[in-house]
C-alpha atoms as a PDB file:
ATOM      1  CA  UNK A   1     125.528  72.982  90.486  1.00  0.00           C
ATOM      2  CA  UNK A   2     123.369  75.723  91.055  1.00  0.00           C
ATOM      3  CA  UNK A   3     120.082  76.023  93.533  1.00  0.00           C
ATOM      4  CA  UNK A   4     117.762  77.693  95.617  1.00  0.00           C
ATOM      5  CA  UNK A   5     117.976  77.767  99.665  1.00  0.00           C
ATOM      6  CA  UNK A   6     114.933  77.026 100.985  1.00  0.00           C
ATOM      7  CA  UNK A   7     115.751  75.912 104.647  1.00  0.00           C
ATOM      8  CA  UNK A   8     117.615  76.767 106.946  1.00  0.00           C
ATOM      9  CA  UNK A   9     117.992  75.270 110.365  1.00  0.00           C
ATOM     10  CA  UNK A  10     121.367  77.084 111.752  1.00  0.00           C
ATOM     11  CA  UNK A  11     123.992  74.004 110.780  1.00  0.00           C
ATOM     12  CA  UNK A  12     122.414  72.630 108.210  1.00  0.00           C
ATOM     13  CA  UNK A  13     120.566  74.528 104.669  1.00  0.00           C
ATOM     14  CA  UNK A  14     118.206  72.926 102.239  1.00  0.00           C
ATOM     15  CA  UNK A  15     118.954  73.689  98.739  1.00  0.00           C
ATOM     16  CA  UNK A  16     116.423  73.020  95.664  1.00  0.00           C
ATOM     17  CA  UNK A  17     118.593  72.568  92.477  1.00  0.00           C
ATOM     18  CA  UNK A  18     117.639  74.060  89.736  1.00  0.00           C
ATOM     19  CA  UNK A  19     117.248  70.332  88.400  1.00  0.00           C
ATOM     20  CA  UNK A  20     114.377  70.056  90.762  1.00  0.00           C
ATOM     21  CA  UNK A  21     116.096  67.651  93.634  1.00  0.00           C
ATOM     22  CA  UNK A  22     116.542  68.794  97.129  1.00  0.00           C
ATOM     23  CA  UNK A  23     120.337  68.288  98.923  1.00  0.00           C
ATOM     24  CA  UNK A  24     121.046  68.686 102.582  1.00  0.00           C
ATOM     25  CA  UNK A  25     124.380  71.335 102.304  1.00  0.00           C
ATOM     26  CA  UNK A  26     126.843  72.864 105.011  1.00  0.00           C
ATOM     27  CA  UNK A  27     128.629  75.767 104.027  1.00  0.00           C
ATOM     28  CA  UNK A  28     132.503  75.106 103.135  1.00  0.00           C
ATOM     29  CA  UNK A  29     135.137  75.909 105.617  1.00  0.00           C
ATOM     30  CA  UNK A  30     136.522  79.200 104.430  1.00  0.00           C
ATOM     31  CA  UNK A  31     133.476  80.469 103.553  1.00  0.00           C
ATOM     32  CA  UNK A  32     132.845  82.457 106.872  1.00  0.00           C
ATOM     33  CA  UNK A  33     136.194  84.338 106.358  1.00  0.00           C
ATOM     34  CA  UNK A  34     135.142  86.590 103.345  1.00  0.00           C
ATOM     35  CA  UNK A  35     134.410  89.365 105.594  1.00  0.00           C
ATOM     36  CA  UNK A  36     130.498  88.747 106.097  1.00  0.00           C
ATOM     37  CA  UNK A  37     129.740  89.842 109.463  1.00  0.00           C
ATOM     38  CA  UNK A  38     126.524  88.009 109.758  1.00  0.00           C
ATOM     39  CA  UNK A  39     125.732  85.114 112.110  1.00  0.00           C
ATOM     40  CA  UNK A  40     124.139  83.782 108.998  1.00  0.00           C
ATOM     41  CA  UNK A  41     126.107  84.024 105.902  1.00  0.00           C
ATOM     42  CA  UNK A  42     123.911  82.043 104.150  1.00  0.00           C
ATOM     43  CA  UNK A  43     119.727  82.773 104.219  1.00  0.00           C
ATOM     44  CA  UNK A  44     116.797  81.369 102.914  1.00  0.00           C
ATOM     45  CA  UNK A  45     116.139  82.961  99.561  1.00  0.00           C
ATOM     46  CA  UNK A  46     119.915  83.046  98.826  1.00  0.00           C
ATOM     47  CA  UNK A  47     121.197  81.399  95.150  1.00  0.00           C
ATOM     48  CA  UNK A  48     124.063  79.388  95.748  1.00  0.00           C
ATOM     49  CA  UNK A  49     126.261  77.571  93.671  1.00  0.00           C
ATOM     50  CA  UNK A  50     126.867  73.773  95.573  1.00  0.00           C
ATOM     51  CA  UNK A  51     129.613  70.850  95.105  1.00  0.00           C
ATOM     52  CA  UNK A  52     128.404  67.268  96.010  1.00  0.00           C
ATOM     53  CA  UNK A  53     130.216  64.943  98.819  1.00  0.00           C
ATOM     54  CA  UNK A  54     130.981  61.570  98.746  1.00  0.00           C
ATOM     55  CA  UNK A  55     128.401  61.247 101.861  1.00  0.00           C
ATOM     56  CA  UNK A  56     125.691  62.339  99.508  1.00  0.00           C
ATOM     57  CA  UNK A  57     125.172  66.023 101.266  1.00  0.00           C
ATOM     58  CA  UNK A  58     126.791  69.226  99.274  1.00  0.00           C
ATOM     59  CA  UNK A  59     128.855  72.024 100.645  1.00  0.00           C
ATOM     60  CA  UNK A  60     127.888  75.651  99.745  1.00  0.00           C
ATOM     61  CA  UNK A  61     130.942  77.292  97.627  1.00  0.00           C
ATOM     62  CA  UNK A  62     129.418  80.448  96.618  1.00  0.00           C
ATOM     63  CA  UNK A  63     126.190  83.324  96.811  1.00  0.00           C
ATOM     64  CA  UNK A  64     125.243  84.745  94.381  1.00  0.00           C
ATOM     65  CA  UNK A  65     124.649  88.038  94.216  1.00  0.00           C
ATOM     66  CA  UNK A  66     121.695  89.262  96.490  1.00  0.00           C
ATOM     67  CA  UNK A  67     118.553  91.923  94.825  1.00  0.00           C
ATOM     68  CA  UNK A  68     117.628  92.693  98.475  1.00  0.00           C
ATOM     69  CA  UNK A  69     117.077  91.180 101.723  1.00  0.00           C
ATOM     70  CA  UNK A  70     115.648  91.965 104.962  1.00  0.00           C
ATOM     71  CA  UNK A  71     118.356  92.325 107.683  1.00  0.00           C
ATOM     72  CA  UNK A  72     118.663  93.370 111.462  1.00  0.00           C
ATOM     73  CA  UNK A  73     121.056  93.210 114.518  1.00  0.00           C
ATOM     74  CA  UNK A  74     122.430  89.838 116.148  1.00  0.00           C
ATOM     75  CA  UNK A  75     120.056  90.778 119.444  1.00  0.00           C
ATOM     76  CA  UNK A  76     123.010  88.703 121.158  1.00  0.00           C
ATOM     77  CA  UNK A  77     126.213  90.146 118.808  1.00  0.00           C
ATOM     78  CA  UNK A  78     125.641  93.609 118.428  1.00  0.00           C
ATOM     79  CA  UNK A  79     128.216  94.341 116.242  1.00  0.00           C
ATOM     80  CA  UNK A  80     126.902  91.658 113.527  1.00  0.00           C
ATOM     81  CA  UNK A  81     124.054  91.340 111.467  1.00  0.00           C
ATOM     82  CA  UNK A  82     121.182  87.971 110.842  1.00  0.00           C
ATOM     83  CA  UNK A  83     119.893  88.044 107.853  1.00  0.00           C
ATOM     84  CA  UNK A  84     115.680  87.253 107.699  1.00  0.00           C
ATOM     85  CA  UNK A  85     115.509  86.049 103.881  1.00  0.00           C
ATOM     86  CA  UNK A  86     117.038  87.236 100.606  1.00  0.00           C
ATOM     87  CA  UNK A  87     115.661  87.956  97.180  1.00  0.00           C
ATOM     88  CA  UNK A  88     111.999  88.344  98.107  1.00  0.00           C
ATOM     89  CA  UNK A  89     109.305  90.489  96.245  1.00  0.00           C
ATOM     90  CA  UNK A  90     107.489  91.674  99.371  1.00  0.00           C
ATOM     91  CA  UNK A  91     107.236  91.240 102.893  1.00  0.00           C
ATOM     92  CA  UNK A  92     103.969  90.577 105.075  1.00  0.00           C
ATOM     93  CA  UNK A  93     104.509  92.442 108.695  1.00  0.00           C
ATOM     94  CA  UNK A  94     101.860  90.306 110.788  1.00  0.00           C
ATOM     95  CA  UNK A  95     100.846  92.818 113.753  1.00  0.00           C
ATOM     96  CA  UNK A  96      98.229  93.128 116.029  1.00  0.00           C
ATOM     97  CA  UNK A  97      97.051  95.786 118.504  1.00  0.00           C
ATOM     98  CA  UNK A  98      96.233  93.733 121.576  1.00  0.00           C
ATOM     99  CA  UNK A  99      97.316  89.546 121.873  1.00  0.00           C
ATOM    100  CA  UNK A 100      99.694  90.544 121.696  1.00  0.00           C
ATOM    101  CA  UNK A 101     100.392  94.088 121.293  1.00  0.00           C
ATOM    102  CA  UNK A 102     102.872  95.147 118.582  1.00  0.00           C
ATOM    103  CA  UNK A 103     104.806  98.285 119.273  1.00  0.00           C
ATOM    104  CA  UNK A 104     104.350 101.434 116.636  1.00  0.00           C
ATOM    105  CA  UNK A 105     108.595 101.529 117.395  1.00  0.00           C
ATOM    106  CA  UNK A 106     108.993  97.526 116.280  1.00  0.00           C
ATOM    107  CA  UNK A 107     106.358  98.594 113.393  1.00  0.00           C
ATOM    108  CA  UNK A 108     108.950 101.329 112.261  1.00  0.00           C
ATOM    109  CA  UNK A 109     111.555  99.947 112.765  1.00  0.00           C
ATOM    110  CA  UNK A 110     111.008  96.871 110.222  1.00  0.00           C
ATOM    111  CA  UNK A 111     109.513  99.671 107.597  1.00  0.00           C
ATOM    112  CA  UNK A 112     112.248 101.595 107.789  1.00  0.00           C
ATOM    113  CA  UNK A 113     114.797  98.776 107.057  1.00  0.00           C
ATOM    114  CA  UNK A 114     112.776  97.150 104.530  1.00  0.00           C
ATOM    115  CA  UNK A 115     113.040 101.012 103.065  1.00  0.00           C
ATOM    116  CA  UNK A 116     117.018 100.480 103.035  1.00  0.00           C
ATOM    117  CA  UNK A 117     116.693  97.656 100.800  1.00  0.00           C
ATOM    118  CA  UNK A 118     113.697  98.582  98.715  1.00  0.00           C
ATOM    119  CA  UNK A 119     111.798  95.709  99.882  1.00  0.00           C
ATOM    120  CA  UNK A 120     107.992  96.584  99.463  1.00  0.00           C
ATOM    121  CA  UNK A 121     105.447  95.659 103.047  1.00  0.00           C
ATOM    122  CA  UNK A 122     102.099  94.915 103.601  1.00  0.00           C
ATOM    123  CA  UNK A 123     101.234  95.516 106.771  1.00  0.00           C
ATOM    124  CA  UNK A 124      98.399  93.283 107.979  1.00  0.00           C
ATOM    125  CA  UNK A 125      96.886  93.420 111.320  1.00  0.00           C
ATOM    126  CA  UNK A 126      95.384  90.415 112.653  1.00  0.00           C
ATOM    127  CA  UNK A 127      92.943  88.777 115.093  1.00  0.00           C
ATOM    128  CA  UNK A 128      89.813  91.331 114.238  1.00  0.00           C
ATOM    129  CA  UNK A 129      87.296  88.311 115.274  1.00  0.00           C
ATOM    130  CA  UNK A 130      88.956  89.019 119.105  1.00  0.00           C
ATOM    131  CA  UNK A 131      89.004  92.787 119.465  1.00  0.00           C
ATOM    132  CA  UNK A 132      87.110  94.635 121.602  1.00  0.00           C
ATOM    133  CA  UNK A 133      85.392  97.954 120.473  1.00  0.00           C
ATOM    134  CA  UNK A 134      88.092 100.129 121.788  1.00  0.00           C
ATOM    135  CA  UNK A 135      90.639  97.922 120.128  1.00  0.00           C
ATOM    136  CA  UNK A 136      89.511  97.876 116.714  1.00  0.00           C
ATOM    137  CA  UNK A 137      89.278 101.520 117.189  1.00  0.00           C
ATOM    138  CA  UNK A 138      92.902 101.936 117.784  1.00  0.00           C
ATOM    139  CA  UNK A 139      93.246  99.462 114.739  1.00  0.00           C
ATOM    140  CA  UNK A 140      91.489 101.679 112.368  1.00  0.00           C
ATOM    141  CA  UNK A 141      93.332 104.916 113.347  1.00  0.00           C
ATOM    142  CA  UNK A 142      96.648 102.669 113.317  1.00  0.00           C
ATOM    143  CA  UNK A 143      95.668 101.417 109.338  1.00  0.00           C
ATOM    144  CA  UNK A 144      94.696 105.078 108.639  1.00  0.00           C
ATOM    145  CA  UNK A 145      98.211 106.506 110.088  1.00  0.00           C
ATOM    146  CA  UNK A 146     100.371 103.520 108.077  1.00  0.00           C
ATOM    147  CA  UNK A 147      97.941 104.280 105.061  1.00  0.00           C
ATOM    148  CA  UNK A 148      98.325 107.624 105.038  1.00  0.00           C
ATOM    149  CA  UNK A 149     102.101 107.405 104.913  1.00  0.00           C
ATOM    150  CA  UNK A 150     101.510 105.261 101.953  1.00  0.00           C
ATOM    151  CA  UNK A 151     101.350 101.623 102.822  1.00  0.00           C
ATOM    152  CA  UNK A 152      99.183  99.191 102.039  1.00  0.00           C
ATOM    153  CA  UNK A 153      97.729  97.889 104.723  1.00  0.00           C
ATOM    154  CA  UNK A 154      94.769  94.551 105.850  1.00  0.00           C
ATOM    155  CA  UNK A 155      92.479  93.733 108.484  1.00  0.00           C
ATOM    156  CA  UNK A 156      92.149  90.058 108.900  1.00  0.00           C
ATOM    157  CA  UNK A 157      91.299  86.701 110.856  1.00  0.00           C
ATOM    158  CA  UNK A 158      93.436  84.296 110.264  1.00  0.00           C
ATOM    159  CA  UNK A 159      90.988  81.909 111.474  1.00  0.00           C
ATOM    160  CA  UNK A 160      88.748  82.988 108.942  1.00  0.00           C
ATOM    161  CA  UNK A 161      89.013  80.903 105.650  1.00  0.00           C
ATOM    162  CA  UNK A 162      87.606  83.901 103.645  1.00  0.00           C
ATOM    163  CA  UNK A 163      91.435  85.116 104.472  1.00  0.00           C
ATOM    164  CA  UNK A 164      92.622  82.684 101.347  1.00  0.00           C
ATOM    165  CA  UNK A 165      90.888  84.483  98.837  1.00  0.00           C
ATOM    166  CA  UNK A 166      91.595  88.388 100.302  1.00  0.00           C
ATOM    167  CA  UNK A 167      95.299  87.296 100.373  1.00  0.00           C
ATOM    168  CA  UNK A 168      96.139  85.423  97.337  1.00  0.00           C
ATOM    169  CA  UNK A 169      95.688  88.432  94.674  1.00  0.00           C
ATOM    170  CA  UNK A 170      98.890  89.756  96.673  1.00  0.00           C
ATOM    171  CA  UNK A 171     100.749  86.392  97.136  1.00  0.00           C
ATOM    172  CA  UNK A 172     100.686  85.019  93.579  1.00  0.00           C
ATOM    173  CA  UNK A 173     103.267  84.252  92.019  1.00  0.00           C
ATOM    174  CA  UNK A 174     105.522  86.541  94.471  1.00  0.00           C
ATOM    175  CA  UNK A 175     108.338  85.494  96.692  1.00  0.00           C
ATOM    176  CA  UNK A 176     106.616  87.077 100.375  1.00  0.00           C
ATOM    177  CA  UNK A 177     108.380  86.976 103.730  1.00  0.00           C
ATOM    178  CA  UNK A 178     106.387  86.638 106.314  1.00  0.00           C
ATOM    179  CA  UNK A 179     107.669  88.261 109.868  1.00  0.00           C
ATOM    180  CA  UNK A 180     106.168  89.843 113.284  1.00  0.00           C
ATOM    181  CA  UNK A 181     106.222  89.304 117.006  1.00  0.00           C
ATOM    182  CA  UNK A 182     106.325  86.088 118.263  1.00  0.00           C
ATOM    183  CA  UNK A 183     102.172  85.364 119.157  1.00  0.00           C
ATOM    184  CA  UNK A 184     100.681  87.850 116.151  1.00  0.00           C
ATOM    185  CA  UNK A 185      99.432  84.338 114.182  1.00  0.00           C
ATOM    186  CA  UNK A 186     101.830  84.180 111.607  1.00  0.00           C
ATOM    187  CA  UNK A 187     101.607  80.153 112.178  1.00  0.00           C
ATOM    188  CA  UNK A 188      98.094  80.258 111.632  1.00  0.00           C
ATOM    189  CA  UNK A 189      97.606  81.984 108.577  1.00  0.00           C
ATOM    190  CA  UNK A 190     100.223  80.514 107.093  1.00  0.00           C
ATOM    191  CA  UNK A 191      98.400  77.051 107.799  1.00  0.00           C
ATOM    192  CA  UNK A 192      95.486  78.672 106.347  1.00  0.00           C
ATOM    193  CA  UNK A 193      96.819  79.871 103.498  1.00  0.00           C
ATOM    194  CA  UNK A 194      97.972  76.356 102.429  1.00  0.00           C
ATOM    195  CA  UNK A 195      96.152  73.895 102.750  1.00  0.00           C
ATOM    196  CA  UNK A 196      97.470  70.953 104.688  1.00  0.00           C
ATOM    197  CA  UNK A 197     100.488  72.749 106.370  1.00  0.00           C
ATOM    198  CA  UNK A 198      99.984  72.363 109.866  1.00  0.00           C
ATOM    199  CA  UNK A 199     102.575  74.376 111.552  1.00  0.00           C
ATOM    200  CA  UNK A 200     102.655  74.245 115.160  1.00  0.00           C
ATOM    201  CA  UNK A 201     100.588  77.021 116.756  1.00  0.00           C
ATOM    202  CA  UNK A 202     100.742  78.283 120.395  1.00  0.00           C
ATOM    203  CA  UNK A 203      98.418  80.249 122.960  1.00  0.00           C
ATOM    204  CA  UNK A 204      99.026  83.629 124.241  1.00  0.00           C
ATOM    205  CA  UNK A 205     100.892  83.853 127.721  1.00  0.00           C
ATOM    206  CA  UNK A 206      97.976  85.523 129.353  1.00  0.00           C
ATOM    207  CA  UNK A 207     100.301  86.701 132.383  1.00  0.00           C
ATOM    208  CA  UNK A 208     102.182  89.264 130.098  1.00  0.00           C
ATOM    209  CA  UNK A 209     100.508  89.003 127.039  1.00  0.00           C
ATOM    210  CA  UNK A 210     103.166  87.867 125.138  1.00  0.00           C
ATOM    211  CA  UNK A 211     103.535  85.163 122.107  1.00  0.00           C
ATOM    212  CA  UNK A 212     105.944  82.366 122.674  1.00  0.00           C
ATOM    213  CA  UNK A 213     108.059  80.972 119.664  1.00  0.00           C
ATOM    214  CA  UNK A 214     106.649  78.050 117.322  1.00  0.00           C
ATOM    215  CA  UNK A 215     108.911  78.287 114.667  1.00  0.00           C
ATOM    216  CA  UNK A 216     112.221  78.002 115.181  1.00  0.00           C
ATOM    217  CA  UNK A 217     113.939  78.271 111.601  1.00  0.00           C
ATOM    218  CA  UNK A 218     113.553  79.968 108.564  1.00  0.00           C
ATOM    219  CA  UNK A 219     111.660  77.555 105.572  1.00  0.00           C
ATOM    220  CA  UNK A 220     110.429  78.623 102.117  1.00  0.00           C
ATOM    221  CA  UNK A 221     107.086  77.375 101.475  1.00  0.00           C
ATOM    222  CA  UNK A 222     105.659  76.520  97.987  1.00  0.00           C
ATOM    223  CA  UNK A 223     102.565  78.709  97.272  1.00  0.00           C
ATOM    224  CA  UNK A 224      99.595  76.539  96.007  1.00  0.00           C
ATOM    225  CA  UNK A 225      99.221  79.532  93.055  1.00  0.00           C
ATOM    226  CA  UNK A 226     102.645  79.988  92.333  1.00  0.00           C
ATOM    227  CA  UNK A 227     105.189  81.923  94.954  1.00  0.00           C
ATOM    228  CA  UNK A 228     106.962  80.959  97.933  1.00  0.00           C
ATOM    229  CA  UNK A 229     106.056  82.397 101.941  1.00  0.00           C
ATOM    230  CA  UNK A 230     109.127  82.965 103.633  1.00  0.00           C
ATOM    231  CA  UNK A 231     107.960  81.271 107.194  1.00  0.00           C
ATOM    232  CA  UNK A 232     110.420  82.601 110.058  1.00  0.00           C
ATOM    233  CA  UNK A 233     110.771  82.808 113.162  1.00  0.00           C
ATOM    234  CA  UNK A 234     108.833  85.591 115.819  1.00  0.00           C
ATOM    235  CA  UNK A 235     111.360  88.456 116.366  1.00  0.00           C
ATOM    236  CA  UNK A 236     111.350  90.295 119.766  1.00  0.00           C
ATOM    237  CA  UNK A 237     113.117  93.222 118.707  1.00  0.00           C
ATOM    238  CA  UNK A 238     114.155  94.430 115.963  1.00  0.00           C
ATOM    239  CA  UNK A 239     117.791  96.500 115.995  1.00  0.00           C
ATOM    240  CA  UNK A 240     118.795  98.432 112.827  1.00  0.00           C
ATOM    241  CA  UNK A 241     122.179  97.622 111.671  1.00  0.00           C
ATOM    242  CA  UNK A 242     124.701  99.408 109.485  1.00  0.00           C
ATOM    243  CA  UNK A 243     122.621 102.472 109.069  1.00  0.00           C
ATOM    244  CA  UNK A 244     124.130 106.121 108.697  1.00  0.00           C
ATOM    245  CA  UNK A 245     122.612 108.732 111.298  1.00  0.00           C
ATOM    246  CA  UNK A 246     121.909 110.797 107.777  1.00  0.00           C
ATOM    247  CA  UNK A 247     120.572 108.273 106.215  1.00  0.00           C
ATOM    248  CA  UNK A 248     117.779 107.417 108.110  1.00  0.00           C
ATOM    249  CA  UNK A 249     115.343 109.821 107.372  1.00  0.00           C
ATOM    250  CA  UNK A 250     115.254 108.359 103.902  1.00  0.00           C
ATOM    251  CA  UNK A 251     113.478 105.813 105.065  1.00  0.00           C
ATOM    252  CA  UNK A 252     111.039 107.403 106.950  1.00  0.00           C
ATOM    253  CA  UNK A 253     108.778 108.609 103.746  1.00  0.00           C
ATOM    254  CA  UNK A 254     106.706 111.422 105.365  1.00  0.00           C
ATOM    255  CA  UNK A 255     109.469 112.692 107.118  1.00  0.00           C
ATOM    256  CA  UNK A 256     112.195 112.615 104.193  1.00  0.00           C
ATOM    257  CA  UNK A 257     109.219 114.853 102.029  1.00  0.00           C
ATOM    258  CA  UNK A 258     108.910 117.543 104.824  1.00  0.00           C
ATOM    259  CA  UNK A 259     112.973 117.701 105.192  1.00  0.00           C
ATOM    260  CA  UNK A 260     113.214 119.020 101.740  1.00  0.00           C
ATOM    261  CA  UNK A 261     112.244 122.512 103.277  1.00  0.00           C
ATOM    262  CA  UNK A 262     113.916 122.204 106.280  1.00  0.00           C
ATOM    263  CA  UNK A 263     116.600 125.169 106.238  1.00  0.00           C
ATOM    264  CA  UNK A 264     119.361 123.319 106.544  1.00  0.00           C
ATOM    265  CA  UNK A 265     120.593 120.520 104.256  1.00  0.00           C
ATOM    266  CA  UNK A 266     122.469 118.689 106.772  1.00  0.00           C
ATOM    267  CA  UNK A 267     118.888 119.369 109.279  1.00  0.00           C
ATOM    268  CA  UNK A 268     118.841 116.072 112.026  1.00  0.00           C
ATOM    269  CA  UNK A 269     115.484 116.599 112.634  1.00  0.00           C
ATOM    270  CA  UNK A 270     116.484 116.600 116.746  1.00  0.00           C
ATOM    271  CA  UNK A 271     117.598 120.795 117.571  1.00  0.00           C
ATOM    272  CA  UNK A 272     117.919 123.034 114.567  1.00  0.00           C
ATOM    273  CA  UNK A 273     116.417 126.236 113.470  1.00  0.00           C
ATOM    274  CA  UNK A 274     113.786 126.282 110.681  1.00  0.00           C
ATOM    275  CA  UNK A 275     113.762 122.360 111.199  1.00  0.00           C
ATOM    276  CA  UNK A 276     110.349 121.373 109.105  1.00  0.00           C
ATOM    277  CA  UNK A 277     110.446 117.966 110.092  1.00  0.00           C
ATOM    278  CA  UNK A 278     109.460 119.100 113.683  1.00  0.00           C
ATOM    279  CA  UNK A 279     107.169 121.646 112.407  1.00  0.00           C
ATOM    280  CA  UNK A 280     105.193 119.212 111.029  1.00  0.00           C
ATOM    281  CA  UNK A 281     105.074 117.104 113.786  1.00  0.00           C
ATOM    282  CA  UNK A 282     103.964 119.868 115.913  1.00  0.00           C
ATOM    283  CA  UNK A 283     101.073 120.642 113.518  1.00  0.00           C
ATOM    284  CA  UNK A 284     100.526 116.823 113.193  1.00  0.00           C
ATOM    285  CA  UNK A 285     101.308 116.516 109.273  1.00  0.00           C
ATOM    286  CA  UNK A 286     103.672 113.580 110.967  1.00  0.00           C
ATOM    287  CA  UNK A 287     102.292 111.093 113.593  1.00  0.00           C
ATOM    288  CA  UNK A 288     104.661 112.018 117.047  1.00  0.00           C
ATOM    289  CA  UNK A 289     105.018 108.106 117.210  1.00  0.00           C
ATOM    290  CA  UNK A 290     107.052 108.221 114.010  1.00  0.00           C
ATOM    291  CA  UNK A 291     108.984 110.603 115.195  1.00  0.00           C
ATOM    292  CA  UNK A 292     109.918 108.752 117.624  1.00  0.00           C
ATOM    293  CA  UNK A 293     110.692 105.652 116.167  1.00  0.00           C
ATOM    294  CA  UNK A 294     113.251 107.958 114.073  1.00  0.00           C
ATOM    295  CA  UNK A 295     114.595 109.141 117.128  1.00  0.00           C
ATOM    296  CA  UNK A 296     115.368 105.902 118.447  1.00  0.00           C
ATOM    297  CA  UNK A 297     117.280 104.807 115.543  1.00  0.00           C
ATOM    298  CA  UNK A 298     119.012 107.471 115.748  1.00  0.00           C
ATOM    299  CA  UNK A 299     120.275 106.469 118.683  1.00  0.00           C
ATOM    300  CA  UNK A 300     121.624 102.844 117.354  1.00  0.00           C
ATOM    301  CA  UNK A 301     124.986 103.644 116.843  1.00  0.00           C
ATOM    302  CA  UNK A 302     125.434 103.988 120.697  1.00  0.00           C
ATOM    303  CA  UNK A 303     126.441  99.920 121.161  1.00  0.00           C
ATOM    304  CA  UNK A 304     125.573 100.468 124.759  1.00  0.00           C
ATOM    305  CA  UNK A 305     121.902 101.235 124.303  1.00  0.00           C
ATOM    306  CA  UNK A 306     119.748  98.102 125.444  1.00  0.00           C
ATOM    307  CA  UNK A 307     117.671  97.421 121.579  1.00  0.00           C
ATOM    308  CA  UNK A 308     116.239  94.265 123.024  1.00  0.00           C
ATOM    309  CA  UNK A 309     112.486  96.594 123.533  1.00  0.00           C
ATOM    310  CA  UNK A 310     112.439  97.727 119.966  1.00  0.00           C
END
């Protein structure tokens, strides 16, 4: 028997059948010693092929094979992987510039592994009804950087029910993850999006400005248009795993176009001569907080460096 996963808790998976039921599944013994070094070999979004019990459950026997998915580093097993979702159409990177404040490095970070695995973002920046002037300033030149580089990018309220309508051109019919910081009010505009939700929301820890956690698994939600949101859990930090030093300016798109002229192929973007990568981030054709961000990644493969900031 074949379904969808649509849950999962950490023990225990949901799976929708493709006959329309829902089962409670575990995965089967073996299945954790094909190699997978994930702390979740199974994730929401995941196919799976499923063999009843005589308790009435199911145990997972197979995946099948993955489009795409959205992955990062075990923050506690560095040399492993958790998965977000798999098989989505898009992902929606909740952020906001102040309540709390998402870093430009967490921001690149996500983009750039949602590049790996051709998974398209939206980026949209919440909680306009509760900037200040100065802060919606910094919003606008943040949209106009991330446009710029050729995302598409929204300014909403998710307290606003005018949100609905904005959002659900991009949603329908499309299989959308939804991820940020814990605190950015990914809760919220989920609940607003569909109507009759209610998932548990939480204030801001004024002290440090900080969100604290409301969901604590991973659940696919039925879209009242047609789709699925991917609701997850707020990420702290956001490691890059299994990514090539060389590789990574591929997913930086500005700065893979200006490497083309560095003059040489095998440039790093960090020291060389005739680098154009840094040349354009001395004449500002790339934002210095990019940079950065590439920088630090570049930096990953050291297992000793402390990723919990990013």
């Amino acid at each position: 028997m074949n379904g969808l996963v649509i849950k999962n808790t950490g023990s225990w998976y949901t799976v929708r059948t493709d006959e329309g039921s829902t089962i409670e599944c575990k995965i089967k013994g073996n299945f954790r010693l094909k190699g997978i070094r994930s702390t979740n070999p199974v994730a929401v979004g995941d196919r799976v092929c499923i063999v009843r019990n005589a308790e009435g459950t199911a145990f997972i026997t197979d995946i099948e094979d993955r489009r795409n998915y959205i992955i990062r580093k075990s923050p506690n097993l560095s040399k492993q992987s958790h998965i977000i979702a798999a098989n989505v159409d898009q992902a929606f990177l909740v952020v906001t510039v102040n309540y709390p404040q998402t870093s430009t490095t967490f921001i690149d970070r996500f983009l750039a592994s949602a590049e790996a695995y051709r998974v398209p973002v939206v980026l949209i920046f919440n909680k306009t009804d509760i900037l200040s002037p100065e802060d919606l300033e910094y919003q606008e030149m943040m949209i106009n950087l991330y446009e710029t580089v050729g995302y598409v990018c929204k300014a909403i309220s998710a307290v606003d029910d005018s949100v609905k309508s904005e959002l659900e051109p991009l949603l329908k019919d499309k299989i959308t993850l939804f991820s940020g910081n814990s605190g950015v009010g990914k809760s919220t505009l989920l609940n607003r999006i569909i109507p009759g939700l209610n998932l548990r929301t939480a204030e801001i820890s004024e002290a440090h400005n900080t969100g604290m956690h409301t969901t604590t698994f991973s659940e696919m939600l039925p879209l009242p248009y047609g789709g699925w949101a991917i609701d997850t859990p707020g990420i702290k930090g956001f490691g890059t795993f299994d990514m090539e030093p060389e590789e990574i300016c591929g997913y930086f798109k500005e700065i893979f176009r200006f490497s083309k002229d560095c003059r040489f192929r095998n440039c790093t973007h960090t020291h060389e001569p005739g680098c154009a990568v840094r040349k354009a981030v001395e004449e500002h054709y790339i934002a210095e907080s990019r940079y950065n961000s590439y920088l630090s990644m570049l930096e990953d493969k050291d297992e000793s460096k402390y990723r919990e900031a990013f």
